[in-house]
N, C-alpha and C. Protein backbone atom coordinates (compact mmCIF):
# COMPACT_ATOMS: atom_id res chain seq x y z
N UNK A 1 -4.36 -4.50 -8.59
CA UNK A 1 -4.58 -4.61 -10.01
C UNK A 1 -5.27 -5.94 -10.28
N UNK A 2 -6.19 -5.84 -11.35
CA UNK A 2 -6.88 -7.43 -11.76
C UNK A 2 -6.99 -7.17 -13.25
N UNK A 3 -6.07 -8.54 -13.48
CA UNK A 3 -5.87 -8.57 -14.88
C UNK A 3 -6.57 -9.45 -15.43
N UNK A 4 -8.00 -9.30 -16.40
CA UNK A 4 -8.48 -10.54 -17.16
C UNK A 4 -8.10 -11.17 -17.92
N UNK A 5 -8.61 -12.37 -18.43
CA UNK A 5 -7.97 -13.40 -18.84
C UNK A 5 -7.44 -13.00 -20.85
N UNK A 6 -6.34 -13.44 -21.10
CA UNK A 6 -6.37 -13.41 -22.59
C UNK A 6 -7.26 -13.66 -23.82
N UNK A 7 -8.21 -12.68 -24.43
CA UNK A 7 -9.27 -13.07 -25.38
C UNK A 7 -8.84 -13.22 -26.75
N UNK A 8 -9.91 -13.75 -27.66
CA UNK A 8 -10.00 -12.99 -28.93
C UNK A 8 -10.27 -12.35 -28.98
N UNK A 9 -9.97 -11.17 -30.42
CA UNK A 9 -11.01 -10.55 -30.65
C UNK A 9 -10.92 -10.48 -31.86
N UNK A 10 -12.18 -10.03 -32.47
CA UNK A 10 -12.31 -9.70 -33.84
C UNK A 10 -11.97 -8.17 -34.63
N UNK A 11 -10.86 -7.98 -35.76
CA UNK A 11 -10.77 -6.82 -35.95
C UNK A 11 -10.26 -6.82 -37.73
N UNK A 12 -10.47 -6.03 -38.48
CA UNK A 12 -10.35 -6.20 -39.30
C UNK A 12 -9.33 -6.74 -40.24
N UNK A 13 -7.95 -6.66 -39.49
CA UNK A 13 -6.87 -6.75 -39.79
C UNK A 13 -6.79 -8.76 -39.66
N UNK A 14 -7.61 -9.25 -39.14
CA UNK A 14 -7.73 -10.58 -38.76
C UNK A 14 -7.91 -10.94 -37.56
N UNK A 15 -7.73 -11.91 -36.85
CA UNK A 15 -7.92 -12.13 -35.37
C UNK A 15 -6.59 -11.32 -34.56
N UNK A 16 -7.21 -10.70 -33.64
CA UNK A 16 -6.89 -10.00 -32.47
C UNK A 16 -6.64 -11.01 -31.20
N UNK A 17 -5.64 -10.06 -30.60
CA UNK A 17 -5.73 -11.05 -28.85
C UNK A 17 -5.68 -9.92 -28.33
N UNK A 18 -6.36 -9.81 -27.18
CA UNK A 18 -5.91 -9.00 -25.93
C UNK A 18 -7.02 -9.01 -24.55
N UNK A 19 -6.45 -8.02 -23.48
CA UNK A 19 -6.77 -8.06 -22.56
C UNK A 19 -7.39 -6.85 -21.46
N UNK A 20 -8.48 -6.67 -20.85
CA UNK A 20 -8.37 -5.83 -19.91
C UNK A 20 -7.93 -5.74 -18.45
N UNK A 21 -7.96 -4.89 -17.92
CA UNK A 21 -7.06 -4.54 -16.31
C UNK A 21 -7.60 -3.84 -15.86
N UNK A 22 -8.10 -3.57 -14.55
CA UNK A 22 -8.22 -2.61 -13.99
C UNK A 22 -7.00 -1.72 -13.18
N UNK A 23 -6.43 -0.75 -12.71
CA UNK A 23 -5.65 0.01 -11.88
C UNK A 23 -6.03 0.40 -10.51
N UNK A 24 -6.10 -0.20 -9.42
CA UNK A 24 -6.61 0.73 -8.07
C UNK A 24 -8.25 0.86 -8.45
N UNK A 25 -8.63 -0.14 -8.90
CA UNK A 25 -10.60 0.78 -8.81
C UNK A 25 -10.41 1.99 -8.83
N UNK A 26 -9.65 2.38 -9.89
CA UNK A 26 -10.15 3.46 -10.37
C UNK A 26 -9.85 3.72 -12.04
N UNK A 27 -8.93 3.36 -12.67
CA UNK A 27 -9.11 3.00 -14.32
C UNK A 27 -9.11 2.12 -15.10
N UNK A 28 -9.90 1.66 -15.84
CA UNK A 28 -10.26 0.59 -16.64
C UNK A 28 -8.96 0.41 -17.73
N UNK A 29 -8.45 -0.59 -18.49
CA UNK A 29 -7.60 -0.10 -19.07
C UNK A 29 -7.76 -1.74 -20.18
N UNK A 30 -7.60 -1.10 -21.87
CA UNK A 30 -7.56 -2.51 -22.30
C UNK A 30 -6.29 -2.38 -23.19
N UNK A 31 -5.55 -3.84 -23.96
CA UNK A 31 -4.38 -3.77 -24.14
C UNK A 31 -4.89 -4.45 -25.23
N UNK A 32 -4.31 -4.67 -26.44
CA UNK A 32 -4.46 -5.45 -28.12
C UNK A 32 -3.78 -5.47 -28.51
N UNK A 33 -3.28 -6.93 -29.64
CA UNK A 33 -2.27 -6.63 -30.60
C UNK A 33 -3.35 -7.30 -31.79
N UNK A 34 -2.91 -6.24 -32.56
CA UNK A 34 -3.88 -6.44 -33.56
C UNK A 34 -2.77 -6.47 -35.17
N UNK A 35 -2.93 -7.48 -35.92
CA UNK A 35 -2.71 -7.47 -37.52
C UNK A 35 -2.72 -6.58 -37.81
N UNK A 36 -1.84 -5.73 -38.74
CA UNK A 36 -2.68 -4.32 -39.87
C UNK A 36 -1.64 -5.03 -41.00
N UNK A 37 -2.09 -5.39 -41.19
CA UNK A 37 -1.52 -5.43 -43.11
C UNK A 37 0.29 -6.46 -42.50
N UNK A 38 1.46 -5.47 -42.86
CA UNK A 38 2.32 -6.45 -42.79
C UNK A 38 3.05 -6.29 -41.44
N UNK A 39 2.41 -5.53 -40.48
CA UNK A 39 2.36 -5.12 -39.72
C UNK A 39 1.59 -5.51 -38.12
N UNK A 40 2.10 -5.29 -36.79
CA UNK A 40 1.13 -5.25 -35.74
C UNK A 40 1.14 -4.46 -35.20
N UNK A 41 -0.32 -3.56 -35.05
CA UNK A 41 -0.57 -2.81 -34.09
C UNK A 41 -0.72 -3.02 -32.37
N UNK A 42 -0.21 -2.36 -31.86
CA UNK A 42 -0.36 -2.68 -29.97
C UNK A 42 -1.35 -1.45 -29.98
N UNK A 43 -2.27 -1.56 -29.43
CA UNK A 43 -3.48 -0.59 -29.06
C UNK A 43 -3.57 -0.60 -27.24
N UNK A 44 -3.55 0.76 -26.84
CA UNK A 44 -3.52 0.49 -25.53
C UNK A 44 -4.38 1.79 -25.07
N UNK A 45 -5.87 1.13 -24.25
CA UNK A 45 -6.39 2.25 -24.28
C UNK A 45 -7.09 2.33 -22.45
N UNK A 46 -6.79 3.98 -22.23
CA UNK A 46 -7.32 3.62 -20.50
C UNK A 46 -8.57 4.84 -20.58
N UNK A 47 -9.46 4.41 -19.60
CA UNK A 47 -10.47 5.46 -19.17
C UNK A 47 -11.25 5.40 -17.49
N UNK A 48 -11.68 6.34 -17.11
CA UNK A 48 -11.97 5.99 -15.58
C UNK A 48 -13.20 5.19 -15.36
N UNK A 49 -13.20 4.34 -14.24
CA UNK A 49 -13.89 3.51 -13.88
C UNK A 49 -15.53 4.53 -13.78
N UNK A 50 -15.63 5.23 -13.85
CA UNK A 50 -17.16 5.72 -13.82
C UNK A 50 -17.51 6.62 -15.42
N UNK A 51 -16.75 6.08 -16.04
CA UNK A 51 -16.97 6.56 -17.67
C UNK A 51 -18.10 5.87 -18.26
N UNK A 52 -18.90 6.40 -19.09
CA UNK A 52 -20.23 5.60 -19.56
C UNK A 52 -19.96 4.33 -20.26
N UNK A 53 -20.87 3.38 -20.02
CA UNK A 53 -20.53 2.33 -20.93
C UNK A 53 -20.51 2.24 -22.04
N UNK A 54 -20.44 2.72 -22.64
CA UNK A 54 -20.32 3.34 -24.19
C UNK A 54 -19.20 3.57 -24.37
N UNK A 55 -17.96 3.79 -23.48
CA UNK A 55 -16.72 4.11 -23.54
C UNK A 55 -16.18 2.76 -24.37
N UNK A 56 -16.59 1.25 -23.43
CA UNK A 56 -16.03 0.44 -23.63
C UNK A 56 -16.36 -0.14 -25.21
N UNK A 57 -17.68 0.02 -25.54
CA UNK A 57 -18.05 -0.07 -26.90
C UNK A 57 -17.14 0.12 -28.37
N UNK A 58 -16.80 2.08 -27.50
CA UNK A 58 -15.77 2.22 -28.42
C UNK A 58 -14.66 2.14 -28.46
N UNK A 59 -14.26 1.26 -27.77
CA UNK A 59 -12.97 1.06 -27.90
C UNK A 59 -13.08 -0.28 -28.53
N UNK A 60 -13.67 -1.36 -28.48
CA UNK A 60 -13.85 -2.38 -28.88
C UNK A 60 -13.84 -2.60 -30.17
N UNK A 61 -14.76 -1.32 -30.52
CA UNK A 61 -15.05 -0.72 -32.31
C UNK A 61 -13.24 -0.26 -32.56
N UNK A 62 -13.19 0.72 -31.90
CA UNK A 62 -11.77 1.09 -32.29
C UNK A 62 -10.29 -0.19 -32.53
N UNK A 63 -10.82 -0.57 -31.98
CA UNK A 63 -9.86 -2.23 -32.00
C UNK A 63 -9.70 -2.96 -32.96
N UNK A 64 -11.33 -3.11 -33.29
CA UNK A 64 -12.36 -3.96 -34.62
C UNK A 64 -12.23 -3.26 -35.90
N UNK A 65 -11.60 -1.96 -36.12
CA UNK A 65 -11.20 -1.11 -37.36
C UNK A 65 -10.09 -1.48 -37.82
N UNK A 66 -9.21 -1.75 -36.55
CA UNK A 66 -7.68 -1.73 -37.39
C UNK A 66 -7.25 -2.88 -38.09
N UNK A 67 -7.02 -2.41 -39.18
CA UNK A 67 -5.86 -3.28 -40.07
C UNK A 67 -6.05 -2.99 -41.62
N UNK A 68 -6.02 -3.56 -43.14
CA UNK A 68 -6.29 -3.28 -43.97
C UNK A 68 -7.24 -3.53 -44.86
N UNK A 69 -7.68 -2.27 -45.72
CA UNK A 69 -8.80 -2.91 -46.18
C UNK A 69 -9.51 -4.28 -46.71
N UNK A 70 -10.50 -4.85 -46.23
CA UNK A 70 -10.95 -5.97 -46.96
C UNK A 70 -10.47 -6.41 -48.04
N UNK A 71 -9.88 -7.36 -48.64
CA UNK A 71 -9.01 -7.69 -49.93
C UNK A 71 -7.75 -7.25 -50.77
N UNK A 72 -7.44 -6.54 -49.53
CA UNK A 72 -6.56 -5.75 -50.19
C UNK A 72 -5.35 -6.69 -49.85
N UNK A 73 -4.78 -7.44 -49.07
CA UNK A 73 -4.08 -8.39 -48.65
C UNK A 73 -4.49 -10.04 -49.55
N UNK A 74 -2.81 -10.37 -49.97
CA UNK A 74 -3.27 -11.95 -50.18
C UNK A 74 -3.86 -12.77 -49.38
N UNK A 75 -4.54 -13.64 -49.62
CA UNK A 75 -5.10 -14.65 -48.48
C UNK A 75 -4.03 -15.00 -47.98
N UNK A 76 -4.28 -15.59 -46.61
CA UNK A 76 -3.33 -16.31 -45.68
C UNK A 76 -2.17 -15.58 -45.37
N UNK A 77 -2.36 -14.15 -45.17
CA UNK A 77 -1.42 -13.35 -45.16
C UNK A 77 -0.97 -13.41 -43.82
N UNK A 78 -1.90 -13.66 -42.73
CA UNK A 78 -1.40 -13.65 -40.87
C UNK A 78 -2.70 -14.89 -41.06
């Protein structure tokens, strides 16, 4: 197993952290905890190592969606 290092990321809910892994060279796998409102989402998503790169895109997007709408939260809420 090779686990990369802890990132940001950007997602709507506010700043994101998480990480990818691989399994045996053979599934890619990424992990998030992401803000949603008063709430955290854990997002955990796997696909096989010869999946198009476009896989990883969307998951990135899928990551970058969650949380609540733009303004709909007080400032300084997380």
């Amino acid at each position: 197993m090779h686990v990369d290092d802890v990132e940001k990321l950007l997602a709507r809910g506010g700043e994101a952290y998480g990480f990818s892994f691989t399994v045996a060279d053979e599934v890619r796998e990424r992990v998030a905890v992401v803000p949603a409102g008063n709430h955290v989402a854990l997002v955990i998503a796997s696909w096989p190592l010869g999946a198009p790169p476009e896989v990883i895109d969307d998951v990135d997007a899928m990551i970058g969606s969650i949380g609540p709408i733009p303004g709909a939260m007080p400032p300084n809420t997380f």
